[in-house]
N, C-alpha and C. Protein backbone atom coordinates (compact mmCIF):
# COMPACT_ATOMS: atom_id res chain seq x y z
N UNK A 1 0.84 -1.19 0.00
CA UNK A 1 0.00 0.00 0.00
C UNK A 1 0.87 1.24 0.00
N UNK A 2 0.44 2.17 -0.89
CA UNK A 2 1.13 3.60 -0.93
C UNK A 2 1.23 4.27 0.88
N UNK A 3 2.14 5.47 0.96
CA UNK A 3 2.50 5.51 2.08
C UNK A 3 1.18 6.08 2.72
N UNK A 4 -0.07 7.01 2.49
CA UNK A 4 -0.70 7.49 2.70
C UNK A 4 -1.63 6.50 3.30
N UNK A 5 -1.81 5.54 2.70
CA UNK A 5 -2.41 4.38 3.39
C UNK A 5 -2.23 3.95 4.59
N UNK A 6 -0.76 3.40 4.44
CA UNK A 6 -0.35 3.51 6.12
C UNK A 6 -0.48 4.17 7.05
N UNK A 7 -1.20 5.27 7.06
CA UNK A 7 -1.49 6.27 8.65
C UNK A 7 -3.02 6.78 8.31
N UNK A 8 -3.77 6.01 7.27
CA UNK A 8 -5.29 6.36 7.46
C UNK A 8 -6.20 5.23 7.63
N UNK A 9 -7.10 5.34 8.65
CA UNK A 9 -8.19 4.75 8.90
C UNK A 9 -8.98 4.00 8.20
N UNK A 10 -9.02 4.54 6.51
CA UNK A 10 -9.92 4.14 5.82
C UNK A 10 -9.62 2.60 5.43
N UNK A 11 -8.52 2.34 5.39
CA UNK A 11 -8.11 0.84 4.94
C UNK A 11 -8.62 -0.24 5.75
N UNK A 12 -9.43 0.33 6.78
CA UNK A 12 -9.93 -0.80 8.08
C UNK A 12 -11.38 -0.62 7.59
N UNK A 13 -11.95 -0.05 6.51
CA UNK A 13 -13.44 -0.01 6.76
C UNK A 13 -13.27 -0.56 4.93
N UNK A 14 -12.39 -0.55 4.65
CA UNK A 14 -12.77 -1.87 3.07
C UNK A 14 -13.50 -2.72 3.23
N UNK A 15 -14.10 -3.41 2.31
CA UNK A 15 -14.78 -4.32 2.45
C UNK A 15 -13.71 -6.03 2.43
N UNK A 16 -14.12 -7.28 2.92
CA UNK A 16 -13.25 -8.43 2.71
C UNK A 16 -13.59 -8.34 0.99
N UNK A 17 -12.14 -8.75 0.48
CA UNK A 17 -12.68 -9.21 -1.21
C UNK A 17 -12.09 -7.82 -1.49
N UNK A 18 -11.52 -7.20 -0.79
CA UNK A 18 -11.22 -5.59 -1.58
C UNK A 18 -10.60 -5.23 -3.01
N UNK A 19 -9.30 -6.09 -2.75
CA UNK A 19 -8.64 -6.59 -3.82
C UNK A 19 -8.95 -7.09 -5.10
N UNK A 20 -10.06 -7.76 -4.99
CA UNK A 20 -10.38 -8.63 -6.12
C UNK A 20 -11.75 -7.19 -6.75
N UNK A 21 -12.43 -6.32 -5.76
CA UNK A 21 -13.01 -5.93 -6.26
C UNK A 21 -12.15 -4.60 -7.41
N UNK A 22 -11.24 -4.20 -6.26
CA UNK A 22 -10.01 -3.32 -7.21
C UNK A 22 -9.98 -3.72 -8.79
N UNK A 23 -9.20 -5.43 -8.30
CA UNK A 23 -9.10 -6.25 -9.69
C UNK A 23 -10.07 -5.62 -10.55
N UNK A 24 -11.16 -5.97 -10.87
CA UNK A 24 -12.55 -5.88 -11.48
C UNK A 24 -12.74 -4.22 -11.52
N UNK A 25 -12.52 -3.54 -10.98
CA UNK A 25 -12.39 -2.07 -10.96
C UNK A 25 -11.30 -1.25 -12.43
N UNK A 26 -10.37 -2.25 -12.11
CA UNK A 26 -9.43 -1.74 -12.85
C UNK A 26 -9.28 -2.35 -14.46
N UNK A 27 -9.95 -3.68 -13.97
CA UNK A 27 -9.89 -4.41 -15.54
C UNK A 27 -11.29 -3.38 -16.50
N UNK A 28 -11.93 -3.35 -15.69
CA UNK A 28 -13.15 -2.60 -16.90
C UNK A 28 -12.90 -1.23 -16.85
N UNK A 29 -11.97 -0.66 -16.33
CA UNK A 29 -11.76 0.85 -16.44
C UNK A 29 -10.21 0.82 -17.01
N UNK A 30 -9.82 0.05 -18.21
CA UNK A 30 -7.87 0.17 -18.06
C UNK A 30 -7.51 1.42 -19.10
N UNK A 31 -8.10 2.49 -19.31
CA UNK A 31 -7.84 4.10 -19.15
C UNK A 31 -8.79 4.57 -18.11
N UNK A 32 -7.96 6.09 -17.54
CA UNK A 32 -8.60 6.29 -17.19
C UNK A 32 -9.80 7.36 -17.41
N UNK A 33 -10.90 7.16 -15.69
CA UNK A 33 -11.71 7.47 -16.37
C UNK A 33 -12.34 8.90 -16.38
N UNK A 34 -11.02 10.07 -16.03
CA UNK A 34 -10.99 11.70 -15.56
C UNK A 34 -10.37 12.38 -16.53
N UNK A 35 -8.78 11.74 -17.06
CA UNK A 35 -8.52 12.45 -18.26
C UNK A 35 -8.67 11.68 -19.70
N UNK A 36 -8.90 10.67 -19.31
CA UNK A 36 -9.34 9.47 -20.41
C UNK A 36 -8.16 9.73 -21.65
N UNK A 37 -7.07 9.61 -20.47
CA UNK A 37 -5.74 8.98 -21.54
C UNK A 37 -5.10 7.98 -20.97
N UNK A 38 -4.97 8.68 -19.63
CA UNK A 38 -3.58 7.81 -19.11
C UNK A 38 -3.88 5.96 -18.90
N UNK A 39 -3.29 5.34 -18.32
CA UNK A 39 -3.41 4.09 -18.11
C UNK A 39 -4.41 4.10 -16.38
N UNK A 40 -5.34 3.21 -16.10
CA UNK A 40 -5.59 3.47 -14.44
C UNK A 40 -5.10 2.82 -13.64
N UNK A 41 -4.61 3.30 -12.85
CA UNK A 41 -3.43 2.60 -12.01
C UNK A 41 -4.34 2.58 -10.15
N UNK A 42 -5.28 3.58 -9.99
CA UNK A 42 -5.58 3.01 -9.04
C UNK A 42 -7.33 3.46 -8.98
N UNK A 43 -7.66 2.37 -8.08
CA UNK A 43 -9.08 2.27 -7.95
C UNK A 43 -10.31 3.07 -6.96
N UNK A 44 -10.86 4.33 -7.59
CA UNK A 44 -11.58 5.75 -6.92
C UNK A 44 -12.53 5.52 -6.33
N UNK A 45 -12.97 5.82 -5.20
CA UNK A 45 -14.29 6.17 -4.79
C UNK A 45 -14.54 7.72 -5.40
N UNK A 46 -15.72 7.55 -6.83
CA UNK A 46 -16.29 8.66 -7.46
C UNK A 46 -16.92 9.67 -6.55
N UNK A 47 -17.37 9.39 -5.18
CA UNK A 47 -17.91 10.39 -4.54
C UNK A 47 -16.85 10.35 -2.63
N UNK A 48 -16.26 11.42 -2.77
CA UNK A 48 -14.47 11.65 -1.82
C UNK A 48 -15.66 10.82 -0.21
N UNK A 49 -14.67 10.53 0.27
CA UNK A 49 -14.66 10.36 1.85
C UNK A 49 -16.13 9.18 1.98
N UNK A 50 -16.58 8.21 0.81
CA UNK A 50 -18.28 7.91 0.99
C UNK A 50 -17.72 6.20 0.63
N UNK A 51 -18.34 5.60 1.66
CA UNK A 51 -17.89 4.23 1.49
C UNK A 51 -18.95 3.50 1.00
N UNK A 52 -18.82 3.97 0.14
CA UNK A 52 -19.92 2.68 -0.86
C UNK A 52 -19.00 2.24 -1.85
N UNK A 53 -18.38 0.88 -1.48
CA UNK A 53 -17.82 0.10 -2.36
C UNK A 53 -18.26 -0.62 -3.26
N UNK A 54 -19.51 -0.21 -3.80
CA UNK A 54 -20.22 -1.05 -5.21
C UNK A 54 -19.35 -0.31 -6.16
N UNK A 55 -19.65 -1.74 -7.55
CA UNK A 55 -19.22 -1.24 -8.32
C UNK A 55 -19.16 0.34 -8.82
N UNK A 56 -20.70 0.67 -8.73
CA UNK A 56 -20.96 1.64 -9.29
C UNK A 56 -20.50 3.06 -8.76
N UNK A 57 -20.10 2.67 -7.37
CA UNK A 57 -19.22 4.14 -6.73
C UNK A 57 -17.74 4.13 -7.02
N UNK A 58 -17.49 3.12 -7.89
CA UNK A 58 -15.79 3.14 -8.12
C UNK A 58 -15.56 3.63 -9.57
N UNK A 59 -14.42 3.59 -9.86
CA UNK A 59 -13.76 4.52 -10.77
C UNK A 59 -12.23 3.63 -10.96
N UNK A 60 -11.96 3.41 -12.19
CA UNK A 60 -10.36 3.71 -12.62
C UNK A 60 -9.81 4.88 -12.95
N UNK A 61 -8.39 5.40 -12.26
CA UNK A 61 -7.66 6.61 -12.28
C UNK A 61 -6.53 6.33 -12.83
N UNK A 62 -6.03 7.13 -13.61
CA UNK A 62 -4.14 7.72 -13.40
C UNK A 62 -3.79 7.96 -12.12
N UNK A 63 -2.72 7.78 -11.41
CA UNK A 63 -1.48 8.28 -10.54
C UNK A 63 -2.25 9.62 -10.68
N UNK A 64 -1.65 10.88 -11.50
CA UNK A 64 -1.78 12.42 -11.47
C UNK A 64 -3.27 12.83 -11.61
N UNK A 65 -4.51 12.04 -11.89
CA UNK A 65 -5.64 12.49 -11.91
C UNK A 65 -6.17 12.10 -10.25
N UNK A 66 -5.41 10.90 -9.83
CA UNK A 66 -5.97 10.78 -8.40
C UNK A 66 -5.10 11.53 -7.83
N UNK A 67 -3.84 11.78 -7.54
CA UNK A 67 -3.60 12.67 -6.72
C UNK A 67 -4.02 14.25 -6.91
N UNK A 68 -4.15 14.61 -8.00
CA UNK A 68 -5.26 15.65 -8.25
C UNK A 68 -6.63 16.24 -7.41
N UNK A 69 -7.30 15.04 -7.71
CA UNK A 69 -8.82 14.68 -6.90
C UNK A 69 -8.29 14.87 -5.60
N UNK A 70 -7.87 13.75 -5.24
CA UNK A 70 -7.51 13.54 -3.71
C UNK A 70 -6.99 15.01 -2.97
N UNK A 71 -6.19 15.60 -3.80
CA UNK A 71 -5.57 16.80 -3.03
C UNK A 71 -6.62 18.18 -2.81
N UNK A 72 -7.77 18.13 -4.14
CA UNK A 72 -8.85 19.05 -4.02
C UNK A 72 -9.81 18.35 -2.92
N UNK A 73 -10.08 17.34 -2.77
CA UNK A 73 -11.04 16.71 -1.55
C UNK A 73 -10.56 17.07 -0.09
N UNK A 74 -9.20 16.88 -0.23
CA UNK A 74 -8.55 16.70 0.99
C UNK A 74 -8.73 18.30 1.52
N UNK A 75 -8.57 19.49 0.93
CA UNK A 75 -8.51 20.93 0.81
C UNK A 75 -9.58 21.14 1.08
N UNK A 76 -10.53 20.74 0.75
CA UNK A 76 -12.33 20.77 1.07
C UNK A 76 -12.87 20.25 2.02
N UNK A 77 -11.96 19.10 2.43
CA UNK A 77 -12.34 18.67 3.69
C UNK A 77 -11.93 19.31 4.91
N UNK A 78 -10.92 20.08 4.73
CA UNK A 78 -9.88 20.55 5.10
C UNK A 78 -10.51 22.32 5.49
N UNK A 79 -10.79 22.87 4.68
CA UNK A 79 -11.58 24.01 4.92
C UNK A 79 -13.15 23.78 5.50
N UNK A 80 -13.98 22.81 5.23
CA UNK A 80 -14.75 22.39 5.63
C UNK A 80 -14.68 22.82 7.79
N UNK A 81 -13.33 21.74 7.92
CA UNK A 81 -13.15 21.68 8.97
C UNK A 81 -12.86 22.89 9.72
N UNK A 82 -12.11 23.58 9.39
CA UNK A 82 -11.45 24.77 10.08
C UNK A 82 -13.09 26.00 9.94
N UNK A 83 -13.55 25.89 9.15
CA UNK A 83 -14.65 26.41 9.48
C UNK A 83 -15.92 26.12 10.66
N UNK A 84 -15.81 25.01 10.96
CA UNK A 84 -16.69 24.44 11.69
C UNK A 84 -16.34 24.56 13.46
N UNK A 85 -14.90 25.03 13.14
CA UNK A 85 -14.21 25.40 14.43
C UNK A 85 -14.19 26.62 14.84
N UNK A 86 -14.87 26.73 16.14
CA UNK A 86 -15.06 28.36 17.21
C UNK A 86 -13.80 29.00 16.62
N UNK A 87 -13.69 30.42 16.57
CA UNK A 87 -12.03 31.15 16.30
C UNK A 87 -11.74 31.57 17.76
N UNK A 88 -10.48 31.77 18.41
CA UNK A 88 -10.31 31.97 19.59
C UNK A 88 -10.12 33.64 19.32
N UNK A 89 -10.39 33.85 18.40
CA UNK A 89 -9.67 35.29 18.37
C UNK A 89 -10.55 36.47 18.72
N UNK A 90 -10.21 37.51 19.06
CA UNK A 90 -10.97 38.56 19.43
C UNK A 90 -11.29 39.32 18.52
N UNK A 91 -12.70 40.12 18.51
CA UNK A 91 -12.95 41.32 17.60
C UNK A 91 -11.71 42.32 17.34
N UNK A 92 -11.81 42.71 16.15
CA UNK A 92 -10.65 43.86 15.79
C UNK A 92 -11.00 44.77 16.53
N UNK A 93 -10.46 45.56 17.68
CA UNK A 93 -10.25 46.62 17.99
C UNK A 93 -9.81 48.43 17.59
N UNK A 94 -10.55 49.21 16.94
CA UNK A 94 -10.07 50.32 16.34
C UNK A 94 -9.03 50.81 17.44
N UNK A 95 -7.61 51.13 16.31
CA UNK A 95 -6.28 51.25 17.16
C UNK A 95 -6.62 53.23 17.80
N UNK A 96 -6.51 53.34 19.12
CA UNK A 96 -7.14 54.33 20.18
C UNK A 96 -6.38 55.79 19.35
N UNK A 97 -5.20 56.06 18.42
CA UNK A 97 -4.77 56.75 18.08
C UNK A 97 -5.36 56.79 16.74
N UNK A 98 -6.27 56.44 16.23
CA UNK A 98 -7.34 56.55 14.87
C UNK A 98 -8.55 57.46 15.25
N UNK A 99 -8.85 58.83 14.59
CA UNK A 99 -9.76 59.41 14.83
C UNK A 99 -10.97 59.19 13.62
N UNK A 100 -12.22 58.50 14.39
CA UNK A 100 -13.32 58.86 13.16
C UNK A 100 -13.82 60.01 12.77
């Protein structure tokens, strides 16, 4: 497994048979299926962070179209989050030497 794998969670909520479904993922998708040139080298969940491992939620990718995806999901998930978080910060204060 790529290194990213190794320190995420998601690899524990695959389904048994993962592999073989990959297999089958990748044999009927062998371009891929975002820039529909490259060769697909690895096997997408079409909708980011959603574990529906049917066929029909998977996808064959390129290397550079999934890390693509992945890096805009991850950014979205990512702002998602930091939004959802209280700010510790205080109202701007007008600086006392500013006359209105």
């Amino acid at each position: 497994m790529s290194g990213g794998w190794k320190k995420s969670g998601r690899v524990k909520r695959l389904p048994p048979g993962w592999r073989k479904i990959r297999a089958r993922i990748l044999e009927r998708d062998p371009i891929c299926k975002i820039c529909d040139v490259r060769p697909s080298a690895f096997c997408d969940h079409i909708i980011a962070m959603h574990d529906d491992h049917s066929e029909a939620g998977l996808q064959g990718v390129c290397g550079p179209c999934h890390d693509q995806k992945s890096a805009r999901e991850g950014a979205a998930a990512a702002k998602l989050k930091a939004e959802a978080q209280p700010t510790r910060r205080r109202p701007a204060e007008q600086h006392p030497g500013i006359r209105e």
